[in-house]
PDB file of N, CA and C in Angstrom:
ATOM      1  N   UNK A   1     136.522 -53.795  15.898  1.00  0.00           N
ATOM      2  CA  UNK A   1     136.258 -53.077  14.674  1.00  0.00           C
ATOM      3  C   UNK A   1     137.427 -53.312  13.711  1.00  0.00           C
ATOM      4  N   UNK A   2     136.851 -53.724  12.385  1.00  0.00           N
ATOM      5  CA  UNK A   2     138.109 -53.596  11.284  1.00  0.00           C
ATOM      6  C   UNK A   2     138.146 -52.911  10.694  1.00  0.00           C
ATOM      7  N   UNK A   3     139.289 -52.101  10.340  1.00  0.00           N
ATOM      8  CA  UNK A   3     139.500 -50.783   9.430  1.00  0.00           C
ATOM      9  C   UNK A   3     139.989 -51.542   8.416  1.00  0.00           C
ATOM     10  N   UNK A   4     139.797 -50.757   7.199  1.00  0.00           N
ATOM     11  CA  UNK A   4     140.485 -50.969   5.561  1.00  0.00           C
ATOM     12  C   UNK A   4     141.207 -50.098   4.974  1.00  0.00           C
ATOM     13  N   UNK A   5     141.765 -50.106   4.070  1.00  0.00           N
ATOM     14  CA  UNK A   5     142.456 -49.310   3.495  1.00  0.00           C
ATOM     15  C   UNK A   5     141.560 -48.762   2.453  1.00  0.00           C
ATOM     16  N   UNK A   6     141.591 -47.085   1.775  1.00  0.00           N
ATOM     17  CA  UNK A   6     140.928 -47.014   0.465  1.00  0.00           C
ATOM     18  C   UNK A   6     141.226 -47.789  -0.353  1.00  0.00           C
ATOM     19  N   UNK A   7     141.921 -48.382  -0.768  1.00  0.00           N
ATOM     20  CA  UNK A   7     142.077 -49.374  -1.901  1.00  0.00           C
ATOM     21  C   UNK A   7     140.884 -50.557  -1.155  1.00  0.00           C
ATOM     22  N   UNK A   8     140.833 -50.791  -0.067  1.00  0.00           N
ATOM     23  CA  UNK A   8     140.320 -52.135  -0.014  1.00  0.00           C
ATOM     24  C   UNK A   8     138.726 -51.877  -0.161  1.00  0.00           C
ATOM     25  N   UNK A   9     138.523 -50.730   0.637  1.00  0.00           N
ATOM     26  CA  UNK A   9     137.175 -50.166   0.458  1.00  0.00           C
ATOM     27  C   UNK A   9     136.770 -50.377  -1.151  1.00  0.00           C
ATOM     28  N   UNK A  10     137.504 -49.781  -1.689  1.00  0.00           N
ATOM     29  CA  UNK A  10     136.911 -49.853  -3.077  1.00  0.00           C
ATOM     30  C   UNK A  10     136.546 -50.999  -3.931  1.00  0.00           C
ATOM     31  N   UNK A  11     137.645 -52.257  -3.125  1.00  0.00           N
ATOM     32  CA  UNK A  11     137.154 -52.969  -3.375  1.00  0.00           C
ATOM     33  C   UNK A  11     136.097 -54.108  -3.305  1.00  0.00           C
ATOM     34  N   UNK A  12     135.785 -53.927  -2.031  1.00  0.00           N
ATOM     35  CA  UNK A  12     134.492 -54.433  -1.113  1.00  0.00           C
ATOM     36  C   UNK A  12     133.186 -53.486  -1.695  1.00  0.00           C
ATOM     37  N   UNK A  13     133.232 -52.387  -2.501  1.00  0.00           N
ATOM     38  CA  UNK A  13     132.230 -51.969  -3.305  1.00  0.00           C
ATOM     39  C   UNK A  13     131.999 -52.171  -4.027  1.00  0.00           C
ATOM     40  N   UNK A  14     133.214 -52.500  -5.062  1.00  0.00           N
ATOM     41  CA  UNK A  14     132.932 -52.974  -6.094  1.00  0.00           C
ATOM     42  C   UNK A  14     132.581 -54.875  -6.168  1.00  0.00           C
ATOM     43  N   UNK A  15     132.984 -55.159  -5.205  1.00  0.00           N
ATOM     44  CA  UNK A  15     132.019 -56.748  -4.988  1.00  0.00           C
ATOM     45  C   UNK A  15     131.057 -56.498  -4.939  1.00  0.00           C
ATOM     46  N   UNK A  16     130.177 -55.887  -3.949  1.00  0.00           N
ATOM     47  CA  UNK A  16     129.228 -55.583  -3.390  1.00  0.00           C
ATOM     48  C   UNK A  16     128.092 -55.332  -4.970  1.00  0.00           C
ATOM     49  N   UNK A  17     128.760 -54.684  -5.465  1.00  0.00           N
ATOM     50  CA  UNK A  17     127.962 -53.954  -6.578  1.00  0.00           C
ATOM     51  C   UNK A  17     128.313 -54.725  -7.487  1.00  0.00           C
ATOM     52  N   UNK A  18     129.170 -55.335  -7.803  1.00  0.00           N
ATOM     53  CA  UNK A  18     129.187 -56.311  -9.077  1.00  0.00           C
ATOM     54  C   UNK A  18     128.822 -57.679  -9.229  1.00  0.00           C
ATOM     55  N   UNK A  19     129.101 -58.383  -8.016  1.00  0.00           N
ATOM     56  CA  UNK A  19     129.006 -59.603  -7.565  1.00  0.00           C
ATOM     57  C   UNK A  19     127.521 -59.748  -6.845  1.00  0.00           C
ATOM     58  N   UNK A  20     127.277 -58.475  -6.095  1.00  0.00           N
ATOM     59  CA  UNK A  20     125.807 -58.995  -5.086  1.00  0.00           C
ATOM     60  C   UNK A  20     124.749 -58.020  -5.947  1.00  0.00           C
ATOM     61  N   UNK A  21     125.044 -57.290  -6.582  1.00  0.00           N
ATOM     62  CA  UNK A  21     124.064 -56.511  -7.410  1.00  0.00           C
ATOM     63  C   UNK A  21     123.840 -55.556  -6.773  1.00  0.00           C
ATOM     64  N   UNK A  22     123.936 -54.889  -6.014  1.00  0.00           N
ATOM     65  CA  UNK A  22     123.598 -53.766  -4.929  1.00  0.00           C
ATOM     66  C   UNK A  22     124.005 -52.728  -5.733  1.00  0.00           C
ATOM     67  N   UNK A  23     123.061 -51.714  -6.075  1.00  0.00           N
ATOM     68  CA  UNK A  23     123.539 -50.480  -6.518  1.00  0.00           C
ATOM     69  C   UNK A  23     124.325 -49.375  -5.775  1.00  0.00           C
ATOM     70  N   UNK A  24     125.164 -49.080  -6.719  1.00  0.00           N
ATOM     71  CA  UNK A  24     125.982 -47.957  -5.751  1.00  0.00           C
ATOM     72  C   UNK A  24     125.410 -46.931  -5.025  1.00  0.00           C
ATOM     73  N   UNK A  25     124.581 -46.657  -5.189  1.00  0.00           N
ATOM     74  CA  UNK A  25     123.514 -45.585  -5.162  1.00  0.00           C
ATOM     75  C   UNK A  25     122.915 -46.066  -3.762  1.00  0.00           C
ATOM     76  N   UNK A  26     122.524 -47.020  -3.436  1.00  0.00           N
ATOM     77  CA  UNK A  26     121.884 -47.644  -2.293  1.00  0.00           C
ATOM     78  C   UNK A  26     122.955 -47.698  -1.320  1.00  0.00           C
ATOM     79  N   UNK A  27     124.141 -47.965  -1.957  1.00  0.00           N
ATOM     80  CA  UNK A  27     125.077 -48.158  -0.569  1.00  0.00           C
ATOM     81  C   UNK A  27     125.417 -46.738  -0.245  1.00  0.00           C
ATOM     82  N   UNK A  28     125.553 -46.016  -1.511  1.00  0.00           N
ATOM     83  CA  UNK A  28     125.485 -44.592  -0.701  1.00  0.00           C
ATOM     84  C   UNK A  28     124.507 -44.044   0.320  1.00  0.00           C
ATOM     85  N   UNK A  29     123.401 -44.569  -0.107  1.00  0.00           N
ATOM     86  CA  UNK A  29     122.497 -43.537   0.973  1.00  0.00           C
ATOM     87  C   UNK A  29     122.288 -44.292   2.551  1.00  0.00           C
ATOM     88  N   UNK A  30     122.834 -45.841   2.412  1.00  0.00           N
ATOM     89  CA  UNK A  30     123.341 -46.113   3.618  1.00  0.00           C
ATOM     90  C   UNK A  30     124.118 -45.394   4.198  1.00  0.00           C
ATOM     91  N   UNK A  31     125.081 -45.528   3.493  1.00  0.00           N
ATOM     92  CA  UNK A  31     126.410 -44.732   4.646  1.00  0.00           C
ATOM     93  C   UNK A  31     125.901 -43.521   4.720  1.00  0.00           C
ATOM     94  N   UNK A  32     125.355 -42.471   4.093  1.00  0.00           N
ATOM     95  CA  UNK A  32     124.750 -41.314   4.275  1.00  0.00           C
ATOM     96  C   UNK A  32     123.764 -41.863   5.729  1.00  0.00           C
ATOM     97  N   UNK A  33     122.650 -42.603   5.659  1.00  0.00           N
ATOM     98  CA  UNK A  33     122.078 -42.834   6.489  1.00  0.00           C
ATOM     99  C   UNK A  33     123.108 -42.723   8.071  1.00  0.00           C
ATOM    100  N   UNK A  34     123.795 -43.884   8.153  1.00  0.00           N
ATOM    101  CA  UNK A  34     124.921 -44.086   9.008  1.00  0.00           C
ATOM    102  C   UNK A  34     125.572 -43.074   9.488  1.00  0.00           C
ATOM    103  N   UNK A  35     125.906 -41.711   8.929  1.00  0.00           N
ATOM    104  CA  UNK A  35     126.714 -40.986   9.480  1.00  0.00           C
ATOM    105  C   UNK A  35     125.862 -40.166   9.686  1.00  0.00           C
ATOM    106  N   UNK A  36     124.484 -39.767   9.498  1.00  0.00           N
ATOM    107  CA  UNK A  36     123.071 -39.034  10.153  1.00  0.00           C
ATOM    108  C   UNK A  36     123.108 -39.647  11.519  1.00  0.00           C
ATOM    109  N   UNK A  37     123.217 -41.014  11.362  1.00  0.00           N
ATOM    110  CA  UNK A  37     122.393 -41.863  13.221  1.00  0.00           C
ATOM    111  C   UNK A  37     123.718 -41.151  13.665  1.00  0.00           C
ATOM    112  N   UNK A  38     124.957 -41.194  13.495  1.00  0.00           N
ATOM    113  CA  UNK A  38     126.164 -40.994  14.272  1.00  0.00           C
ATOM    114  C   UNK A  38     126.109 -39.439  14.755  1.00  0.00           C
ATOM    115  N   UNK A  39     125.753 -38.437  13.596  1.00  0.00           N
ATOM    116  CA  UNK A  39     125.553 -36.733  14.251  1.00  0.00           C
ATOM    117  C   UNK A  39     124.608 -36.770  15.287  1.00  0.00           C
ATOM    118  N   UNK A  40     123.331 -37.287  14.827  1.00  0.00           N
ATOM    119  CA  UNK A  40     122.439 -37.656  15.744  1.00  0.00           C
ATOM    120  C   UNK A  40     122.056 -38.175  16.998  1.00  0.00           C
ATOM    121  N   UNK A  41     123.369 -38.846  17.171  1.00  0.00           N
ATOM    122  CA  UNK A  41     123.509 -40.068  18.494  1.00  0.00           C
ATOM    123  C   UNK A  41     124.034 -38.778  19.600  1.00  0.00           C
ATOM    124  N   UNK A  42     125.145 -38.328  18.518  1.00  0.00           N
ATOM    125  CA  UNK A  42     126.299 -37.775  19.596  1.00  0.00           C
ATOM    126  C   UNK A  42     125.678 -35.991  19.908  1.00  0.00           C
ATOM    127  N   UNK A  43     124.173 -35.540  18.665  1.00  0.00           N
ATOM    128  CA  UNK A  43     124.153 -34.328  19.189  1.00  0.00           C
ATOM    129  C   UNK A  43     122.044 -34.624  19.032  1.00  0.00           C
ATOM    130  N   UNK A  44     121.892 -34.971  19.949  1.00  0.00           N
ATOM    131  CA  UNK A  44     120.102 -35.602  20.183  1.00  0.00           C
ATOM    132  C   UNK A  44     119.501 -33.675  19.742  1.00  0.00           C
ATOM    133  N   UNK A  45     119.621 -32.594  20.129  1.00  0.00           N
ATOM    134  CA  UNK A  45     118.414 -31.942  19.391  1.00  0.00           C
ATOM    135  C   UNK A  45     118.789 -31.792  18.139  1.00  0.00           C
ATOM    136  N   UNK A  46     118.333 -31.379  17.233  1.00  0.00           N
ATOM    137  CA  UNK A  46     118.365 -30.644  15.490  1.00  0.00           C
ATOM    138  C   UNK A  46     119.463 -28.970  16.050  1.00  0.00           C
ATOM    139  N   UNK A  47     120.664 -28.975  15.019  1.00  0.00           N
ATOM    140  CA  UNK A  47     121.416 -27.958  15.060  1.00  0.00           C
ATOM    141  C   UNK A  47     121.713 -27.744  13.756  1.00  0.00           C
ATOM    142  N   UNK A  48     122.555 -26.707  13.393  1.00  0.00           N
ATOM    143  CA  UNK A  48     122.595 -26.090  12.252  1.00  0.00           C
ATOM    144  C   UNK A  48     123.715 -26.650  12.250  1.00  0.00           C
ATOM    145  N   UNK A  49     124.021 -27.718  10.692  1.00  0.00           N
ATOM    146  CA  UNK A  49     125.700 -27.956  10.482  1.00  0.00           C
ATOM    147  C   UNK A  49     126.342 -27.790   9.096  1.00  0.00           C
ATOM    148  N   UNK A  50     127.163 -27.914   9.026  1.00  0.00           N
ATOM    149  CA  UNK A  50     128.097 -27.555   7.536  1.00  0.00           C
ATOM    150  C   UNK A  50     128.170 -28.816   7.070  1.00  0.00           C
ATOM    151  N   UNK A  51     128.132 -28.928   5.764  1.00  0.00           N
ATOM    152  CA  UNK A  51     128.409 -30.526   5.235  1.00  0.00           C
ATOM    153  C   UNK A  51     129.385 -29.960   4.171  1.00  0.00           C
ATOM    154  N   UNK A  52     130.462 -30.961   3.848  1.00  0.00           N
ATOM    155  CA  UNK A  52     131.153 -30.533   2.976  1.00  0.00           C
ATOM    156  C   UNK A  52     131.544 -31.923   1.593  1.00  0.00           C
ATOM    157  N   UNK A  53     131.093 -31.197   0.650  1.00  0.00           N
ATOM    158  CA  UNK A  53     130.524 -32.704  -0.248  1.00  0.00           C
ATOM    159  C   UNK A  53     132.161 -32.329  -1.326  1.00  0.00           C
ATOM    160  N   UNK A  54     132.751 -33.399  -1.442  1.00  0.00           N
ATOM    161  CA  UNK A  54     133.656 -34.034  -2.712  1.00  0.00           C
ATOM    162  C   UNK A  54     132.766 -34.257  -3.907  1.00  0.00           C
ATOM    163  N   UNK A  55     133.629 -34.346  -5.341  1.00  0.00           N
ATOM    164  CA  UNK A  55     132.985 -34.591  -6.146  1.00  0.00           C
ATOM    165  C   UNK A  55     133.143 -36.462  -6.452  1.00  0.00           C
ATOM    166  N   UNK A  56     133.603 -37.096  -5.695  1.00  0.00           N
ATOM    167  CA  UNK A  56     133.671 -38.313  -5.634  1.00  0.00           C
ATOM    168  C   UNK A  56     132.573 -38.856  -4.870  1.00  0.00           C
ATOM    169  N   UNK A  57     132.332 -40.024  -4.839  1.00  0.00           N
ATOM    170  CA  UNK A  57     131.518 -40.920  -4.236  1.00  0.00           C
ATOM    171  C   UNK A  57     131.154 -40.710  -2.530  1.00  0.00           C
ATOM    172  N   UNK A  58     132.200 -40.820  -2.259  1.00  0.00           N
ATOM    173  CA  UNK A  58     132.019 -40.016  -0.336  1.00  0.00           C
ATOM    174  C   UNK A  58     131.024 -38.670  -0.660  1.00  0.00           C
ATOM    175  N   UNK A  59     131.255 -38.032  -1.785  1.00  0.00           N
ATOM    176  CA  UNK A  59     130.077 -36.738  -1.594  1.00  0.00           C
ATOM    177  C   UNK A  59     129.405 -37.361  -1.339  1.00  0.00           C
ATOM    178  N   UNK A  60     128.700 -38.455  -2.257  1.00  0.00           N
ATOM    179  CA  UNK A  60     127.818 -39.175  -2.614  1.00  0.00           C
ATOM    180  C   UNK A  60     127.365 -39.252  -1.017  1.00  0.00           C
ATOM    181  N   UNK A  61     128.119 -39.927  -0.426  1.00  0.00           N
ATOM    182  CA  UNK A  61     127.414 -40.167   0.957  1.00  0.00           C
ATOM    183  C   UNK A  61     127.257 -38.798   1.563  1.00  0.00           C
ATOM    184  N   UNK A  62     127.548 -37.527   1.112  1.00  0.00           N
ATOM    185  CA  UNK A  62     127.498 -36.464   2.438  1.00  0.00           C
ATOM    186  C   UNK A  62     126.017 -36.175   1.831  1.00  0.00           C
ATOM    187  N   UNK A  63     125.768 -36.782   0.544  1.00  0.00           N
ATOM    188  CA  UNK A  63     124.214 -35.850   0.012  1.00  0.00           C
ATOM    189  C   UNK A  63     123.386 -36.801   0.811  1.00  0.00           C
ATOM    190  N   UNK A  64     123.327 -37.897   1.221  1.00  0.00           N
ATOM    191  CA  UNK A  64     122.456 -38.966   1.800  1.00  0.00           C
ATOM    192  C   UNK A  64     122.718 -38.142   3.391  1.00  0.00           C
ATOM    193  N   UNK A  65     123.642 -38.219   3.596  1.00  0.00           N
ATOM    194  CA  UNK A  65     123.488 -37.479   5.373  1.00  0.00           C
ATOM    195  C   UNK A  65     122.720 -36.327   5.512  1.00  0.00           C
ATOM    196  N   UNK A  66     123.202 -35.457   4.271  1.00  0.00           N
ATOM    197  CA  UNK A  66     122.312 -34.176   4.184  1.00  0.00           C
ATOM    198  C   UNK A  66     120.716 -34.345   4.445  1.00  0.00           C
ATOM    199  N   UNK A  67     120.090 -35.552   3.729  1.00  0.00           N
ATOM    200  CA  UNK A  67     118.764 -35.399   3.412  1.00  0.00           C
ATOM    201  C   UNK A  67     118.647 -36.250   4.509  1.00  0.00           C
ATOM    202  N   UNK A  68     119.087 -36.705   4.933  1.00  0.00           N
ATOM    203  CA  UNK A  68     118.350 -37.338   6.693  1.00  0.00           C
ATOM    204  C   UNK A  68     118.608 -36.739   7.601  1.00  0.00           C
ATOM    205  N   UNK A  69     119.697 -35.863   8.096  1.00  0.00           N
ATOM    206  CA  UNK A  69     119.526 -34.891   8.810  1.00  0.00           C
ATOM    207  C   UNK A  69     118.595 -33.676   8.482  1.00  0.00           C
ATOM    208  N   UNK A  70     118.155 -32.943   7.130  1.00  0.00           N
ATOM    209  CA  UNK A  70     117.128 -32.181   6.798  1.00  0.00           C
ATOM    210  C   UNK A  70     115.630 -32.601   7.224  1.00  0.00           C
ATOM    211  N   UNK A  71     115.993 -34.102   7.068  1.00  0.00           N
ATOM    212  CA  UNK A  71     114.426 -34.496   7.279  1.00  0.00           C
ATOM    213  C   UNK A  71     113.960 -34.975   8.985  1.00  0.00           C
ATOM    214  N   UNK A  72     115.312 -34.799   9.193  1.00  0.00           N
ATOM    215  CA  UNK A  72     115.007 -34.690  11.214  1.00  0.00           C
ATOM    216  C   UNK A  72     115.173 -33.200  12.000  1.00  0.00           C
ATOM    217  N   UNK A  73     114.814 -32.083  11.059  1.00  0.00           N
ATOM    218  CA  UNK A  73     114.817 -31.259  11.271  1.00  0.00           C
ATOM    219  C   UNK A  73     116.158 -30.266  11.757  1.00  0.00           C
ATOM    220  N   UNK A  74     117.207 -31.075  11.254  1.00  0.00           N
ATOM    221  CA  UNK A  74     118.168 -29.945  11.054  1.00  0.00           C
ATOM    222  C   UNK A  74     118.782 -29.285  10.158  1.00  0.00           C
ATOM    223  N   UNK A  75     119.111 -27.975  10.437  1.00  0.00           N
ATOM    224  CA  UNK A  75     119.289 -27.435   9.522  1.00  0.00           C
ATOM    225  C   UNK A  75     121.272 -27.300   8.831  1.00  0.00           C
ATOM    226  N   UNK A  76     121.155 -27.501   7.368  1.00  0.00           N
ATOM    227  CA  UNK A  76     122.013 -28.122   6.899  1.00  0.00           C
ATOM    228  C   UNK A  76     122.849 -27.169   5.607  1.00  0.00           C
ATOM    229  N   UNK A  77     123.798 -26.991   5.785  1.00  0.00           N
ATOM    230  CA  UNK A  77     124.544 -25.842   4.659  1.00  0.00           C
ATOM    231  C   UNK A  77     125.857 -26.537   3.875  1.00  0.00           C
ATOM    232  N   UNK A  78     125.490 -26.724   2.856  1.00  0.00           N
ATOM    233  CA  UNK A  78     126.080 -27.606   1.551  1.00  0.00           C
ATOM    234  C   UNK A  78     127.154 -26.632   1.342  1.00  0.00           C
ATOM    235  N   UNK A  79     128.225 -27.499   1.187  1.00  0.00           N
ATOM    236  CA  UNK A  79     129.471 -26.616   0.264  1.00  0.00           C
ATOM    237  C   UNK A  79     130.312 -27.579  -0.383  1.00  0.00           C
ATOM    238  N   UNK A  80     130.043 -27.665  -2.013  1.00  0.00           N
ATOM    239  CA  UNK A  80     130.278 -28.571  -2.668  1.00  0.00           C
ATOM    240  C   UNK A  80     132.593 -27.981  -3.292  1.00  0.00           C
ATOM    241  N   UNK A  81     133.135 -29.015  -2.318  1.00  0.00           N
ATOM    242  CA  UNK A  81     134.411 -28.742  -2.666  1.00  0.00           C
ATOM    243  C   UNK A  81     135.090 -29.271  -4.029  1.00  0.00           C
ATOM    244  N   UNK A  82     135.212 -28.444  -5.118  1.00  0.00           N
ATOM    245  CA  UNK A  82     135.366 -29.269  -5.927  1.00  0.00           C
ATOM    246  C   UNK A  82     134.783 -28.664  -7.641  1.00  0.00           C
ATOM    247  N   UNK A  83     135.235 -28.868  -8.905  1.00  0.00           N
ATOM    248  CA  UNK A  83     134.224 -28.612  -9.876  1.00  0.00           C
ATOM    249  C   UNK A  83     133.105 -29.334 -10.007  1.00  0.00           C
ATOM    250  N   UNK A  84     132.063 -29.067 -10.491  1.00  0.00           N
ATOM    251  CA  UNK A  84     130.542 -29.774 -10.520  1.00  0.00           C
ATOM    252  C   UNK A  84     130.405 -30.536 -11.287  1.00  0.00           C
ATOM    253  N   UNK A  85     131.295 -29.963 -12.357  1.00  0.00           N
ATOM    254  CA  UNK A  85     131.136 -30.986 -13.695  1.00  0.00           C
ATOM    255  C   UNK A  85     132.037 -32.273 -13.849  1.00  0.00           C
ATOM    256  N   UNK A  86     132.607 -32.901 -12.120  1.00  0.00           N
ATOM    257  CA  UNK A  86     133.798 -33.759 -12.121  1.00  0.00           C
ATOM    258  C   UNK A  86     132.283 -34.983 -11.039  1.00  0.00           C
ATOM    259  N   UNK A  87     131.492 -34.207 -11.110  1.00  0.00           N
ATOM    260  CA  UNK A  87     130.384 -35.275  -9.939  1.00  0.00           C
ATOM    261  C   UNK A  87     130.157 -36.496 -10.708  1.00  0.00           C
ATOM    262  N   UNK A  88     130.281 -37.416  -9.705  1.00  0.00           N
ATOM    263  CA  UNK A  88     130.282 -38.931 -11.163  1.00  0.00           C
ATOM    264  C   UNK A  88     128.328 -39.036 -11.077  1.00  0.00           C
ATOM    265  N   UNK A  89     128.280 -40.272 -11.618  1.00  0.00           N
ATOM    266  CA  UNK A  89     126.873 -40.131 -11.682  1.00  0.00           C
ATOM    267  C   UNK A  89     126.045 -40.944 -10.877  1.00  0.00           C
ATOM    268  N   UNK A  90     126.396 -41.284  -9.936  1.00  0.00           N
ATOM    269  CA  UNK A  90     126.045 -41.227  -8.327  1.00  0.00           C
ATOM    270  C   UNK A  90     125.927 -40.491  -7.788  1.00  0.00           C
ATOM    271  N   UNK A  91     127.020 -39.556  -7.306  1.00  0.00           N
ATOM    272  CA  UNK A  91     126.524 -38.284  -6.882  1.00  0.00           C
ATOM    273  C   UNK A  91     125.737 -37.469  -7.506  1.00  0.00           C
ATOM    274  N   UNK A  92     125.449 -37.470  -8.704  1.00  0.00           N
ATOM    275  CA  UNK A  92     124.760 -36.693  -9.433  1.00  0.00           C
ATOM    276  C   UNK A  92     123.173 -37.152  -8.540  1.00  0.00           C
ATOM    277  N   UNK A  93     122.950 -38.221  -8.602  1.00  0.00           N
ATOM    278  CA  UNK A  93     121.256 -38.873  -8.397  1.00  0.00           C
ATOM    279  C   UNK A  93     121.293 -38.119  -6.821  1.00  0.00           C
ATOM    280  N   UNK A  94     121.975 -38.678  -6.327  1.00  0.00           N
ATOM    281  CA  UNK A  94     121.907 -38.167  -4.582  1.00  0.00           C
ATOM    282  C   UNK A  94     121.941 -36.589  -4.745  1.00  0.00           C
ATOM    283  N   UNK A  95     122.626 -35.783  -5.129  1.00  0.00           N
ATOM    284  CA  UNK A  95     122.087 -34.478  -5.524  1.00  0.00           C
ATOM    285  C   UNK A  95     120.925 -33.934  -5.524  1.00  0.00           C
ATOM    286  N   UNK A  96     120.378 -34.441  -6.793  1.00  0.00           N
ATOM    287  CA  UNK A  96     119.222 -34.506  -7.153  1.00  0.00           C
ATOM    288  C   UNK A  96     118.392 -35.048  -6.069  1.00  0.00           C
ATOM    289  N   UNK A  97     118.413 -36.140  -5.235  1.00  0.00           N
ATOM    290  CA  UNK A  97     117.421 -36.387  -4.271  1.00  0.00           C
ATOM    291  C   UNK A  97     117.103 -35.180  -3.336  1.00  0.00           C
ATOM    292  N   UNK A  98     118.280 -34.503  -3.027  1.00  0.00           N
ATOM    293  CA  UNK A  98     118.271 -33.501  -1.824  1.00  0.00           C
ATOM    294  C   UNK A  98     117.868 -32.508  -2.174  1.00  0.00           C
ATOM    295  N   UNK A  99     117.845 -31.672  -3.598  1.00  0.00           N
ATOM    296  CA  UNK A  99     117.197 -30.673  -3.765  1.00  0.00           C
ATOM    297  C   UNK A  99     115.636 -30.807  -4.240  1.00  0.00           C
TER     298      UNK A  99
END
């Protein structure tokens, strides 16, 4: 496994999204996806969990985990750390998907 640094991350997104066209938005709800299979792997029935969303882009991914764990029947309690009006507009859409 290779780890990155945040700087490097950011920048392998911003290739990703500038260079391959991939919307940010899509890679979010991957990694959202991704860290659903991972709660999922490690806890197989539906349980009640806390998600705790940033107003940065990683929220972005906790709103994509949110709505795939909701939609495998667990139950899921949002606590957005952070002002609302700092959500970029990625997180804003993934928001919006989950409610």
């Amino acid at each position: 496994m290779y780890l990155v640094t945040a700087h490097e991350m950011r920048q392998c997104d911003q290739y990703t999204i500038e260079q391959m066209g991939v919307p940010g938005m899509i890679l979010m709800d991957h990694a959202g996806k991704a860290v659903a299979e991972a709660v999922m792997k490690r806890f197989p029935e539906p349980k009640r969990v806390v998600v705790l969303l940033g107003t940065g882009n990683n929220g972005g991914d906790g709103w994509g985990a949110t709505r795939y764990l909701h939609f495998q029947g667990w139950i899921v309690d949002l606590w957005l750390v952070g002002n609302e009006e700092r959500l970029t507009r990625e997180v804003r859409w993934g928001r919006k998907v989950v409610r």
